[in-house]
C-alpha atoms as a PDB file:
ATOM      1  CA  UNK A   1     -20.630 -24.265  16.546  1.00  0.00           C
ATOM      2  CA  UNK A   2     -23.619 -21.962  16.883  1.00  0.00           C
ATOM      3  CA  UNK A   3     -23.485 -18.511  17.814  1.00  0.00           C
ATOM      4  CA  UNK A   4     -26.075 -17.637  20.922  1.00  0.00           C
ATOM      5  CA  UNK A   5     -26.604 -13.942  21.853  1.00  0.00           C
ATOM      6  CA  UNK A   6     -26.352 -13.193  25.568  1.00  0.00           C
ATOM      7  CA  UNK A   7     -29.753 -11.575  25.546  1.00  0.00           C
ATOM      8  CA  UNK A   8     -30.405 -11.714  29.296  1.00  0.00           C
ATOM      9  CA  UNK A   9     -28.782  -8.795  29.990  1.00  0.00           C
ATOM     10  CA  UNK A  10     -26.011  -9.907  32.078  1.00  0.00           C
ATOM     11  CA  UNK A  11     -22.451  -8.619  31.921  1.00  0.00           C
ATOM     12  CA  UNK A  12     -21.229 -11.906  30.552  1.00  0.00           C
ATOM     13  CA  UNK A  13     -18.650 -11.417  27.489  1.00  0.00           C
ATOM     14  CA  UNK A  14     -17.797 -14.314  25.276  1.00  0.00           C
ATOM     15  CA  UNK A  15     -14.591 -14.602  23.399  1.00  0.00           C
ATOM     16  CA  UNK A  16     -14.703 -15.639  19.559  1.00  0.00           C
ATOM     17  CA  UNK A  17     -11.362 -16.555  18.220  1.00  0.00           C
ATOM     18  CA  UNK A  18     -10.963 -14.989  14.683  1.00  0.00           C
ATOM     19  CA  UNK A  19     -10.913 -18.585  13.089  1.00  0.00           C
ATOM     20  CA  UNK A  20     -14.026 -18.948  15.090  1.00  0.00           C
ATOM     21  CA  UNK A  21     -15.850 -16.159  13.711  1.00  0.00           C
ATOM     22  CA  UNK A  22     -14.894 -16.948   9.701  1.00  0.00           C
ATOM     23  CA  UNK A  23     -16.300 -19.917  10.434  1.00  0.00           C
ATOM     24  CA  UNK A  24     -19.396 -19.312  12.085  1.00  0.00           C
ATOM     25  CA  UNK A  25     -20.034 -16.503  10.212  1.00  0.00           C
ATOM     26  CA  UNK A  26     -20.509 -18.976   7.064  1.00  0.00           C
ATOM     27  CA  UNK A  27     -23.460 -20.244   8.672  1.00  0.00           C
ATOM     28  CA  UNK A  28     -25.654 -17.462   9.883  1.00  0.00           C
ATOM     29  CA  UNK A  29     -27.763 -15.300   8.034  1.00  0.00           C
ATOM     30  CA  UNK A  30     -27.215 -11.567   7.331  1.00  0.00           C
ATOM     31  CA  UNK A  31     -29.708 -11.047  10.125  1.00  0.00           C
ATOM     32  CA  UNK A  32     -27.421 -13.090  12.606  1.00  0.00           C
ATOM     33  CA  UNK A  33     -24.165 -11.346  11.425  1.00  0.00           C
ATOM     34  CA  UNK A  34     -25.370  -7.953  11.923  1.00  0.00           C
ATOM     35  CA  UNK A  35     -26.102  -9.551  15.573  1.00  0.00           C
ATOM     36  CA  UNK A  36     -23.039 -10.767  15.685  1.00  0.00           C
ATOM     37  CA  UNK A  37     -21.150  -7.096  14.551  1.00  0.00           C
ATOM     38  CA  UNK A  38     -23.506  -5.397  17.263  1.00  0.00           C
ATOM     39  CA  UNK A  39     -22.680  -7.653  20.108  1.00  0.00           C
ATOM     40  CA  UNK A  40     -18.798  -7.015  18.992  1.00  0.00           C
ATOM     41  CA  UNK A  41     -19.374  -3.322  18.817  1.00  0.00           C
ATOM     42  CA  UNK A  42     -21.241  -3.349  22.169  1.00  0.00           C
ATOM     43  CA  UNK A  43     -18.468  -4.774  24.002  1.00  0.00           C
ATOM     44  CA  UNK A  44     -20.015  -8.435  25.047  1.00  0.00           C
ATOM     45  CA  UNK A  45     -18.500 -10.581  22.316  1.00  0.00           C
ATOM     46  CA  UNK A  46     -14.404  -9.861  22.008  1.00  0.00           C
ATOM     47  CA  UNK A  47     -12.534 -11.461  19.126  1.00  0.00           C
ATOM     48  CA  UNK A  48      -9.639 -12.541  20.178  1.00  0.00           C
ATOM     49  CA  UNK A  49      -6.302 -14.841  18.624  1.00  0.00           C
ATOM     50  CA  UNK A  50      -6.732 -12.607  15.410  1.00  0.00           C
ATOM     51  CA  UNK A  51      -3.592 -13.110  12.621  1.00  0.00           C
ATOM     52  CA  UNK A  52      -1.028 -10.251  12.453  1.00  0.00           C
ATOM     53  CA  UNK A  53      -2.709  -9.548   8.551  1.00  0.00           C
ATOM     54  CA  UNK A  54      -6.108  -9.644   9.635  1.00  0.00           C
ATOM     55  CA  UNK A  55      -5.395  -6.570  12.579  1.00  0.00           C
ATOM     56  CA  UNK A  56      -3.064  -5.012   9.458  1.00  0.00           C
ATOM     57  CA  UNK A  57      -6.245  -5.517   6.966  1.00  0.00           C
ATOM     58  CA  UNK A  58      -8.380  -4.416   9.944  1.00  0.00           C
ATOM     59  CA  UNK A  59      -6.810  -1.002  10.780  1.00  0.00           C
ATOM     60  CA  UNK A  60      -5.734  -0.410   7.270  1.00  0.00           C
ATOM     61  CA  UNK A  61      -2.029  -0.450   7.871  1.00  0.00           C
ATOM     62  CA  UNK A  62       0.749  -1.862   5.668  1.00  0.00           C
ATOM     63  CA  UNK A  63       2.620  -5.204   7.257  1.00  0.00           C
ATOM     64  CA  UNK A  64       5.675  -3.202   7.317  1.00  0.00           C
ATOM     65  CA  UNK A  65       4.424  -0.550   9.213  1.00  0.00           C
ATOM     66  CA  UNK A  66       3.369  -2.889  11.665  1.00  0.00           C
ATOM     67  CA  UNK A  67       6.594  -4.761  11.780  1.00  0.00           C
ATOM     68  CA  UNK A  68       8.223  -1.583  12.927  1.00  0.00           C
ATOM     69  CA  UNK A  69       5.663  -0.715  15.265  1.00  0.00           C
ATOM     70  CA  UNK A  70       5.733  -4.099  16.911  1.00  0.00           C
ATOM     71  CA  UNK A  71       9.599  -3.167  17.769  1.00  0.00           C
ATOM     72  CA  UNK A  72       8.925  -0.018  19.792  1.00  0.00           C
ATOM     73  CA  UNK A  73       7.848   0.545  23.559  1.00  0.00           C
ATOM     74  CA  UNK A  74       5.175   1.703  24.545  1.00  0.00           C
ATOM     75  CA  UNK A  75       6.151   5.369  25.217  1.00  0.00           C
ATOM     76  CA  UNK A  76       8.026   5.486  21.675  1.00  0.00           C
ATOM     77  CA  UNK A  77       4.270   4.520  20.351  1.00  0.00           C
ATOM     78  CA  UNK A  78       2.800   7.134  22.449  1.00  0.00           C
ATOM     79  CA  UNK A  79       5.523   9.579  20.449  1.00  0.00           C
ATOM     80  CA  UNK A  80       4.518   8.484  17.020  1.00  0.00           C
ATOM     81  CA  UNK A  81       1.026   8.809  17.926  1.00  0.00           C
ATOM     82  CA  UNK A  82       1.698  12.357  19.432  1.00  0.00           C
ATOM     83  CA  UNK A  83       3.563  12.946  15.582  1.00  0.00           C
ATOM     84  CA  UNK A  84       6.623  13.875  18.273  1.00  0.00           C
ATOM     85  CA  UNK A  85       9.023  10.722  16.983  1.00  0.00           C
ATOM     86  CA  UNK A  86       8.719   8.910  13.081  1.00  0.00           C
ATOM     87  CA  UNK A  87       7.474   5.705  13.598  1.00  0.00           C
ATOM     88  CA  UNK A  88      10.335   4.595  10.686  1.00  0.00           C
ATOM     89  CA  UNK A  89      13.498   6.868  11.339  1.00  0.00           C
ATOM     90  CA  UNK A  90      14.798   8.248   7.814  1.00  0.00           C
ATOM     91  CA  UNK A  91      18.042   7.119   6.187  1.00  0.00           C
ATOM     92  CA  UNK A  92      20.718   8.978   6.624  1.00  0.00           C
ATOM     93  CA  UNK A  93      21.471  10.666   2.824  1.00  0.00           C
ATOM     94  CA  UNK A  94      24.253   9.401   0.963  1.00  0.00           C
ATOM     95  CA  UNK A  95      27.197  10.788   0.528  1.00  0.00           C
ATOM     96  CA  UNK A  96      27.385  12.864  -2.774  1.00  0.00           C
ATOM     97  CA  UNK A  97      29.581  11.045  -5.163  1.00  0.00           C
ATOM     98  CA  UNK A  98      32.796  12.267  -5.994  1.00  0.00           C
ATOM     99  CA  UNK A  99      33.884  14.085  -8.926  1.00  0.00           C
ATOM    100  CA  UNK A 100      37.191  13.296  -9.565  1.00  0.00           C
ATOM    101  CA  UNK A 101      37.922  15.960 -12.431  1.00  0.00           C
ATOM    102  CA  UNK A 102      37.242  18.278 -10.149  1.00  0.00           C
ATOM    103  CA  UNK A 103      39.430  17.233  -7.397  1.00  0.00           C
ATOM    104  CA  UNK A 104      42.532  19.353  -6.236  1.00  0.00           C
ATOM    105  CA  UNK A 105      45.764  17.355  -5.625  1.00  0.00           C
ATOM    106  CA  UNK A 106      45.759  18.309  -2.153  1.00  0.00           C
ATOM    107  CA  UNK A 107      43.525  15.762  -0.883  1.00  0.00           C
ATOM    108  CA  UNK A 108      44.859  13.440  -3.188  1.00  0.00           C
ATOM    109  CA  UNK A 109      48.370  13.812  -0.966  1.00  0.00           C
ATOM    110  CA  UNK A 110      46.638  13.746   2.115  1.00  0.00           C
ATOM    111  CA  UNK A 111      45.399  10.162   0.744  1.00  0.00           C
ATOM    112  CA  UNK A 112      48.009   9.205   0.674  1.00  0.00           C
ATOM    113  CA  UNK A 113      50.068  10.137   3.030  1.00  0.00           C
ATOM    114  CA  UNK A 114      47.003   8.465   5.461  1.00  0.00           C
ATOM    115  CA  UNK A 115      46.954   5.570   3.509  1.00  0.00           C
ATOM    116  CA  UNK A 116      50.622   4.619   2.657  1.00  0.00           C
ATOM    117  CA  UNK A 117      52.555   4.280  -0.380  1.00  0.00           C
ATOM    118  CA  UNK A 118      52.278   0.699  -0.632  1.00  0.00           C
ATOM    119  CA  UNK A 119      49.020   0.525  -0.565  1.00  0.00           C
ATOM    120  CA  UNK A 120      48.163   3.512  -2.907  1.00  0.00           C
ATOM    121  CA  UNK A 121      50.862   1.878  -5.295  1.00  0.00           C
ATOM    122  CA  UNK A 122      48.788  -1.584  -4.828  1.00  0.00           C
ATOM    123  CA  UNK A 123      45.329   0.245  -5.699  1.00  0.00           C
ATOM    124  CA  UNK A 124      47.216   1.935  -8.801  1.00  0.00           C
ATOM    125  CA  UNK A 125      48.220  -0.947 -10.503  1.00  0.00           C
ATOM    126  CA  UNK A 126      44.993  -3.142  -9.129  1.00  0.00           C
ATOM    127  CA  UNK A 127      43.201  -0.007 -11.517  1.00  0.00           C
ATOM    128  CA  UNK A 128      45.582  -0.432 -14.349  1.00  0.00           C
ATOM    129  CA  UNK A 129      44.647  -4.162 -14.867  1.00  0.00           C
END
């Protein structure tokens, strides 16, 4: 596989697949890379097929980040670009932990009384054992 430059001014644009390009790459001298990068940059060579981590690598994201982009629309994209809409929505916080010494007997009854006897006498001696 040899790279050739479209130097005849034509609007002709050639498609490398990423594979492609590692390998030809390998092959060319620094002069012909920096060809290479210029024709990319100009618009007449496109890369195309490139892995999910290469475009990560690429635009310096983290794989997760991309996952969860990959699972919006478009327009939800256009809000986390705006900084309108997270791009990962937070966790909801979790709920404070209970201190049971501090606990009034009043909600203790109302336990109860929602959950039934039986089953508050089951739980009892489950946390005796």
């Amino acid at each position: 596989m040899q790279y050739s430059p479209n130097g005849n001014g034509a609007s002709h644009r050639r498609c490398l697949s990423g594979a492609s390009l590692a390998q030809l790459k390998r092959k060319m001298s620094p002069a012909a890379r920096a060809v290479l990068a210029a024709d990319v940059l100009d618009g007449r060579v496109v890369i195309v097929g490139l892995t999910r981590k290469t475009v990560t690598a690429l635009c310096g994201s983290s794989p997760n980040y991309v996952s969860a982009a990959l699972r919006t629309t478009p327009e939800q994209r256009a809000a986390i670009v705006r900084g309108e809409r997270p791009l990962i929505r937070p966790r909801p916080p979790a709920p404070a932990p209970i201190d049971w010494a501090k606990i009034d007997d009043a909600p203790l009854v109302e336990a109860v009384r929602r959950i039934g006897l039986e089953r508050t006498l089951d739980a009892a001696i489950a946390a005796d054992r």
